[in-house]
Protein backbone atom coordinates (compact mmCIF):
# COMPACT_ATOMS: atom_id res chain seq x y z
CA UNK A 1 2.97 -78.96 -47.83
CA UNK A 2 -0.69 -77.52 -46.79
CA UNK A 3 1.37 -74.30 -45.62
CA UNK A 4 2.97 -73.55 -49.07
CA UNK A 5 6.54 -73.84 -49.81
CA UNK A 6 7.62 -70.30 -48.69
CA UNK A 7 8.03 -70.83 -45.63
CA UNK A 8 6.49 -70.03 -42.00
CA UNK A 9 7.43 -68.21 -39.00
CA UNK A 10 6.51 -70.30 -35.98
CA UNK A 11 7.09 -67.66 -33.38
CA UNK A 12 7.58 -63.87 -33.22
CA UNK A 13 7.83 -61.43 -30.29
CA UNK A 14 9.13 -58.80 -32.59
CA UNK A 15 12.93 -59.32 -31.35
CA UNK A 16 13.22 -62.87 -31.82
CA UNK A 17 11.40 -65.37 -34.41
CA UNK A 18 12.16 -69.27 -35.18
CA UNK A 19 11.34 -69.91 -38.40
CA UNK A 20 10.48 -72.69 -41.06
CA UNK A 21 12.36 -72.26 -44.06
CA UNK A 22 10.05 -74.00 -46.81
CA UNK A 23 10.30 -76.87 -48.84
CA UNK A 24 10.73 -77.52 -52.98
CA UNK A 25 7.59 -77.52 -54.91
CA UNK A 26 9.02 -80.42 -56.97
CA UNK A 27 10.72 -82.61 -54.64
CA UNK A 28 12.27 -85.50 -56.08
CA UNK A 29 10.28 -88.80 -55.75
CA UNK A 30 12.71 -91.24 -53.91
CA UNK A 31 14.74 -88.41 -52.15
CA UNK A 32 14.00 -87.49 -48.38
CA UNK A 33 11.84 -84.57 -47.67
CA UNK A 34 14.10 -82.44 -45.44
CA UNK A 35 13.07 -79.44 -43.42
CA UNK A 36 15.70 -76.23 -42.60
CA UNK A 37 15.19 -73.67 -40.18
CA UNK A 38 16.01 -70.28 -39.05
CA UNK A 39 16.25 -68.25 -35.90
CA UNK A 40 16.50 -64.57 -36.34
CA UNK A 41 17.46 -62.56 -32.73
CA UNK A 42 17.99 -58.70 -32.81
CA UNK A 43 18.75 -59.03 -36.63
CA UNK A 44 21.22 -61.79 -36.60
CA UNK A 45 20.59 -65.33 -37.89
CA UNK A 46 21.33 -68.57 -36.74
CA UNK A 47 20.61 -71.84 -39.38
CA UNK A 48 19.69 -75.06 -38.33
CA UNK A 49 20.88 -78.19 -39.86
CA UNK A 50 20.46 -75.87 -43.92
CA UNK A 51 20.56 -79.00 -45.82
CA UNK A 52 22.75 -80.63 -48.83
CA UNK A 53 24.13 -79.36 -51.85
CA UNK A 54 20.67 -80.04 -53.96
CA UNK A 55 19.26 -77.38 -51.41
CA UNK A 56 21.08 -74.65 -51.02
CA UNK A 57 20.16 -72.26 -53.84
CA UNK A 58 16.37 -72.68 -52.76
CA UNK A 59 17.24 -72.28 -48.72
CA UNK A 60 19.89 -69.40 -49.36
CA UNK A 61 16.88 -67.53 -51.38
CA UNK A 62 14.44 -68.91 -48.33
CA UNK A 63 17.13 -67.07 -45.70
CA UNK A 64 17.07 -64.16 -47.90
CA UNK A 65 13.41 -63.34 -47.49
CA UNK A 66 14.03 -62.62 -44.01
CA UNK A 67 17.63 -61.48 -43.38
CA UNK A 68 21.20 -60.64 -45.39
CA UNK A 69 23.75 -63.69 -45.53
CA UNK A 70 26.59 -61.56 -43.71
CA UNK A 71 24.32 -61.60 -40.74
CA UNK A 72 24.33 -65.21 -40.05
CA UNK A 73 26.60 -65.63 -36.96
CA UNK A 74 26.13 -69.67 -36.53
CA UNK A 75 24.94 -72.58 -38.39
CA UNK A 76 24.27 -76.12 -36.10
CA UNK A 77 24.44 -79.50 -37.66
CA UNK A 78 23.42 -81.57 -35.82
CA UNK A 79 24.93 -84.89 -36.99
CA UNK A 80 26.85 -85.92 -40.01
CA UNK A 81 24.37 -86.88 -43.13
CA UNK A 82 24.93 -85.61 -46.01
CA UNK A 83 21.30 -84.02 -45.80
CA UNK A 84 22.09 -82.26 -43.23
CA UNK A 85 26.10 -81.09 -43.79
CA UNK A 86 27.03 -81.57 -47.26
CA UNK A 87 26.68 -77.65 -48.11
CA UNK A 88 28.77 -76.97 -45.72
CA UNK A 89 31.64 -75.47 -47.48
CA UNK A 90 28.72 -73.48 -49.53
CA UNK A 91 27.50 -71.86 -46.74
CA UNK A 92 30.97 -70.98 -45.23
CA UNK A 93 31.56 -69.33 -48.20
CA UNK A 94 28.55 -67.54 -48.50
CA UNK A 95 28.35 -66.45 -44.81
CA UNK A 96 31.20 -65.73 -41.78
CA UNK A 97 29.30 -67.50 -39.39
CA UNK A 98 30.40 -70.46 -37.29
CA UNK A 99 29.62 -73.62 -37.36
CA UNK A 100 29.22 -76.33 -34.46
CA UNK A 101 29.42 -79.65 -34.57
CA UNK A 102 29.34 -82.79 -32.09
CA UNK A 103 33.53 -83.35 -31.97
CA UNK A 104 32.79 -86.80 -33.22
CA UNK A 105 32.25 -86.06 -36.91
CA UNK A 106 34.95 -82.40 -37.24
CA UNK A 107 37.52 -85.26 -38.70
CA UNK A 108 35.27 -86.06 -41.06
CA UNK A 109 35.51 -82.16 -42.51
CA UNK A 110 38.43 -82.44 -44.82
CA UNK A 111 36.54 -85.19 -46.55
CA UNK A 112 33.63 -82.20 -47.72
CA UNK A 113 36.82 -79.64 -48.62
CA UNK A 114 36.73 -78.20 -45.03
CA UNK A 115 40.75 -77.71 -44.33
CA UNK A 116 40.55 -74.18 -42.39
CA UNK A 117 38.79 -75.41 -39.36
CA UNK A 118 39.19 -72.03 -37.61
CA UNK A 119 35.49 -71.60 -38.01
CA UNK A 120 34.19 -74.84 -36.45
CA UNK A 121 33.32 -75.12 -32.90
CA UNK A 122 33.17 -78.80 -31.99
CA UNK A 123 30.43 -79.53 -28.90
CA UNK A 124 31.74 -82.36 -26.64
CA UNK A 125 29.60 -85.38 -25.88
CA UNK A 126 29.00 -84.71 -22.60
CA UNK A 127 28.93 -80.44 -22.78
CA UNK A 128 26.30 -78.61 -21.17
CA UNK A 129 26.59 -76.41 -23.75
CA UNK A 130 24.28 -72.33 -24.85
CA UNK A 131 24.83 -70.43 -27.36
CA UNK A 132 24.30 -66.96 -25.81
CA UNK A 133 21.79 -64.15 -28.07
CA UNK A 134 21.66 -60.60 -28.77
CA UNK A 135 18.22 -60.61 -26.76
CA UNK A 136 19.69 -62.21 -23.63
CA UNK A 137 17.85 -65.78 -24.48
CA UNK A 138 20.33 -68.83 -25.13
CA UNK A 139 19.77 -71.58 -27.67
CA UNK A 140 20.61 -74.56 -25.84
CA UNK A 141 22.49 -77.89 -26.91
CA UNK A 142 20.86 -81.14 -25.75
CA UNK A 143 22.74 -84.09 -26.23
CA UNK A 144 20.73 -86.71 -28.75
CA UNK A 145 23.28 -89.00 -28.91
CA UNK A 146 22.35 -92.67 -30.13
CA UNK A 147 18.80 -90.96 -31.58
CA UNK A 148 19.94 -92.45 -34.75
CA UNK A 149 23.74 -90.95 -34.82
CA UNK A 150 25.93 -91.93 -32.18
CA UNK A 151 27.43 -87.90 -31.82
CA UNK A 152 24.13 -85.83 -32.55
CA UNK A 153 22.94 -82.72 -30.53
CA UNK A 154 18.92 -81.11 -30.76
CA UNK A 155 18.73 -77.48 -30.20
CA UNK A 156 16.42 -75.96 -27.69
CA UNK A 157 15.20 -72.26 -28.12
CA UNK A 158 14.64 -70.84 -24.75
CA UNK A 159 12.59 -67.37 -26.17
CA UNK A 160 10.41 -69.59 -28.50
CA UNK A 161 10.70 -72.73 -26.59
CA UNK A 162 10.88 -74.73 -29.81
CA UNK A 163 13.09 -77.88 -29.88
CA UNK A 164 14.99 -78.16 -32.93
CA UNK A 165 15.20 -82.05 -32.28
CA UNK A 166 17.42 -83.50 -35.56
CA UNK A 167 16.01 -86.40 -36.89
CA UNK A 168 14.09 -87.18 -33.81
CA UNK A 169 10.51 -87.25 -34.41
CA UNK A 170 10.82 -87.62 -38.25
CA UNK A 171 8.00 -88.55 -40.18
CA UNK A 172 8.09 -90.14 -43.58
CA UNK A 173 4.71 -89.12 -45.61
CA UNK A 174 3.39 -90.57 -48.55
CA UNK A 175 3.83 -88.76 -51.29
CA UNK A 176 0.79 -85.93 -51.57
CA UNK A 177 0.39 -86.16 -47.32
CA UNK A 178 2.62 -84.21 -46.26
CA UNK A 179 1.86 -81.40 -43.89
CA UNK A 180 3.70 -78.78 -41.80
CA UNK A 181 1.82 -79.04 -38.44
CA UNK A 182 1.29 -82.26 -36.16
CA UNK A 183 -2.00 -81.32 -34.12
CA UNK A 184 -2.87 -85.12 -33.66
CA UNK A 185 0.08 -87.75 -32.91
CA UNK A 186 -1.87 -90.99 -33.42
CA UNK A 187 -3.33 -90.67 -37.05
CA UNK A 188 0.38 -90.01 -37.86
CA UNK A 189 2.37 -93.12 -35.89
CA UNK A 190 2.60 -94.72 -38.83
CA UNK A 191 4.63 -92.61 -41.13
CA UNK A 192 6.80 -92.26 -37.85
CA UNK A 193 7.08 -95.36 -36.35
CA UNK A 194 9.58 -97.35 -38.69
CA UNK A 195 12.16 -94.83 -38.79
CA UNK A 196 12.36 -94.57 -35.14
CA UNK A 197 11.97 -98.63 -34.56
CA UNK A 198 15.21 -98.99 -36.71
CA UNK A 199 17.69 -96.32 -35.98
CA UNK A 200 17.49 -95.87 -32.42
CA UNK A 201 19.54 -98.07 -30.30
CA UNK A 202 17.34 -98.91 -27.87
CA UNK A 203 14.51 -97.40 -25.58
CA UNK A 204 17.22 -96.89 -22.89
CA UNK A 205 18.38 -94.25 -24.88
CA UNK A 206 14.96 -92.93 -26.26
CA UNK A 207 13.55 -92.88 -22.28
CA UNK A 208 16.44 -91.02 -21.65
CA UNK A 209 16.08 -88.25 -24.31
CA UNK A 210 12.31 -87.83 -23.30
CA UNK A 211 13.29 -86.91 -19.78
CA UNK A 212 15.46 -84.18 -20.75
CA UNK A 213 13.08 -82.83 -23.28
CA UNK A 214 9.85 -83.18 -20.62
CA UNK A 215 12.00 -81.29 -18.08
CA UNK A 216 12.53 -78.11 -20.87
CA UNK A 217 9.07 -78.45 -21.47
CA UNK A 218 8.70 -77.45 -25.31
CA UNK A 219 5.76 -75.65 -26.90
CA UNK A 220 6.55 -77.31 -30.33
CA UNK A 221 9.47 -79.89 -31.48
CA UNK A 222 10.35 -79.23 -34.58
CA UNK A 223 12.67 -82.20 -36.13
CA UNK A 224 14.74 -82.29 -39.67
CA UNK A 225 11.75 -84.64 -41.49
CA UNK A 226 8.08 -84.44 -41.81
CA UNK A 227 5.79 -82.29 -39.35
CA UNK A 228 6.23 -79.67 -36.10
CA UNK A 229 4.59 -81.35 -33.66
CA UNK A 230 2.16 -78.66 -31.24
CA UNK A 231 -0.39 -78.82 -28.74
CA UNK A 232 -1.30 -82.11 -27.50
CA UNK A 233 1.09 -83.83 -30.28
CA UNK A 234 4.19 -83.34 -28.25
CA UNK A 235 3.18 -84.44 -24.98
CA UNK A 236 1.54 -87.49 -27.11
CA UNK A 237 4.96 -88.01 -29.37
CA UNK A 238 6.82 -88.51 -26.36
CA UNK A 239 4.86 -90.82 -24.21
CA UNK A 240 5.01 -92.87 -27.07
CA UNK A 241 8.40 -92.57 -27.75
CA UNK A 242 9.71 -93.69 -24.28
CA UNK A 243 7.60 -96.87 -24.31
CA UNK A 244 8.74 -97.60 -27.91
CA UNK A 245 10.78 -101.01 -28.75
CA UNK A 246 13.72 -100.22 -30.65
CA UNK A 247 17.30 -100.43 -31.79
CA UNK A 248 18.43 -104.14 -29.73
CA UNK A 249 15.52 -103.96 -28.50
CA UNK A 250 14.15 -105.85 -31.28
CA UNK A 251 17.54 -107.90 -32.48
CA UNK A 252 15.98 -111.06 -32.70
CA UNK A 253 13.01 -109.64 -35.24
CA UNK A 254 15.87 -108.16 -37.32
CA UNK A 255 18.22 -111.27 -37.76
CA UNK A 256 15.71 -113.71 -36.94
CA UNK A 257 15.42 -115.57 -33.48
């Protein structure tokens, strides 16, 4: 990635930061590019969606740089792929923090050698759900349900006003394009457009998604694959996005009219 693999702090007010937690330096051709992130408030960490097994030595050594492992108090996944939650019994035994969850997938914990579940917080479909901070500022769950997982949850950062947004806005590059930032949405559409065409369920759900995120009115969305989108991108990522065909939408292209 043009930014290196160390990883990059997107915002910092001295008290608070959100940052991006890297990426391997020899990533495995055929195996999604996934991105993990940080938020650091007062001195205590919270992880977003810290990846799968493969990745955890390389993201516990990117949390590391910036703050101890016993002072993580939360990890979010937001959904149930492996990329995102099969380290999970890693990190809970690395860490005490919690760990939410949409209360769809918390059955499917056992199944990754979760039995205690005295550490999981499950987030209800419909919750209007904050995480309170240290600093006073909340990181807020917004529901992203049928954005690809039928129980998945973005996270807003009300300090930063970054929009952890799951796999929402990923982008697949080709292999030697990748890049950190999104500056300009339309040179990119393409590396975004088939992902989102086939895994959301339909542009009721996608114009629905975009409303809530226009009314929190993000400075960057930052989602699990490819680029951050900034500056004009996001505005531009979402206008397309609520016009887009998806999902049913195109049924008869999929099986054939």
């Amino acid at each position: 990635m043009e930014q290196g693999i160390e990883g990059k702090t997107l915002y910092d007010d001295g008290d608070h930061k959100f940052i991006w937690l890297g990426a391997d330096d020899d990533f495995r051709k055929g195996v999604v590019q996934t991105m993990q992130y940080l938020i650091v408030d007062k001195n205590k960490g919270w992880l977003l969606d810290p990846g799968g097994v493969h990745l955890f030595a390389r993201v516990v050594a990117g949390v590391s740089r910036y703050i101890s492992l016993d002072r993580i108090e939360g990890i979010v996944f937001s959904h149930q792929d492996p990329d995102v939650s099969s380290g999970i019994a890693l990190w809970l035994g690395v860490t005490k923090a919690k760990v939410y969850i949409s209360s769809l997938w918390t059955r499917f914990l056992p199944h990754f050698g979760i039995v205690d579940l005295s550490r999981v917080s499950a987030i209800e479909d419909c919750a209007d759900r904050a995480l309170p901070l240290p600093s006073g500022a909340r990181l807020r769950f917004v529901p992203t349900h049928f954005m690809h997982s039928p129980g998945a949850w973005s996270v807003f950062d009300e300090k930063s006003r970054i929009l952890f947004s799951s796999d929402v806005g990923a982008a697949i590059f080709p292999e030697g394009g990748e890049r950190l930032f999104i500056d300009d949405f339309a040179p990119v559409i393409p590396f975004v457009e088939g992902f989102h065409k086939r895994y959301i369920a339909a542009n009721a759900v996608a114009r629905r998604w975009t409303e809530a995120v226009r009314r929190l009115d993000p400075e960057m969305i930052a989602p699990q694959h490819g680029g951050v989108y900034r500056g004009p991108a996001v505005g531009a990522f979402l206008a397309w996005l609520s016009s887009l065909r998806c999902g049913v939408d195109l049924i008869d292209e999929i099986y054939g009219a």
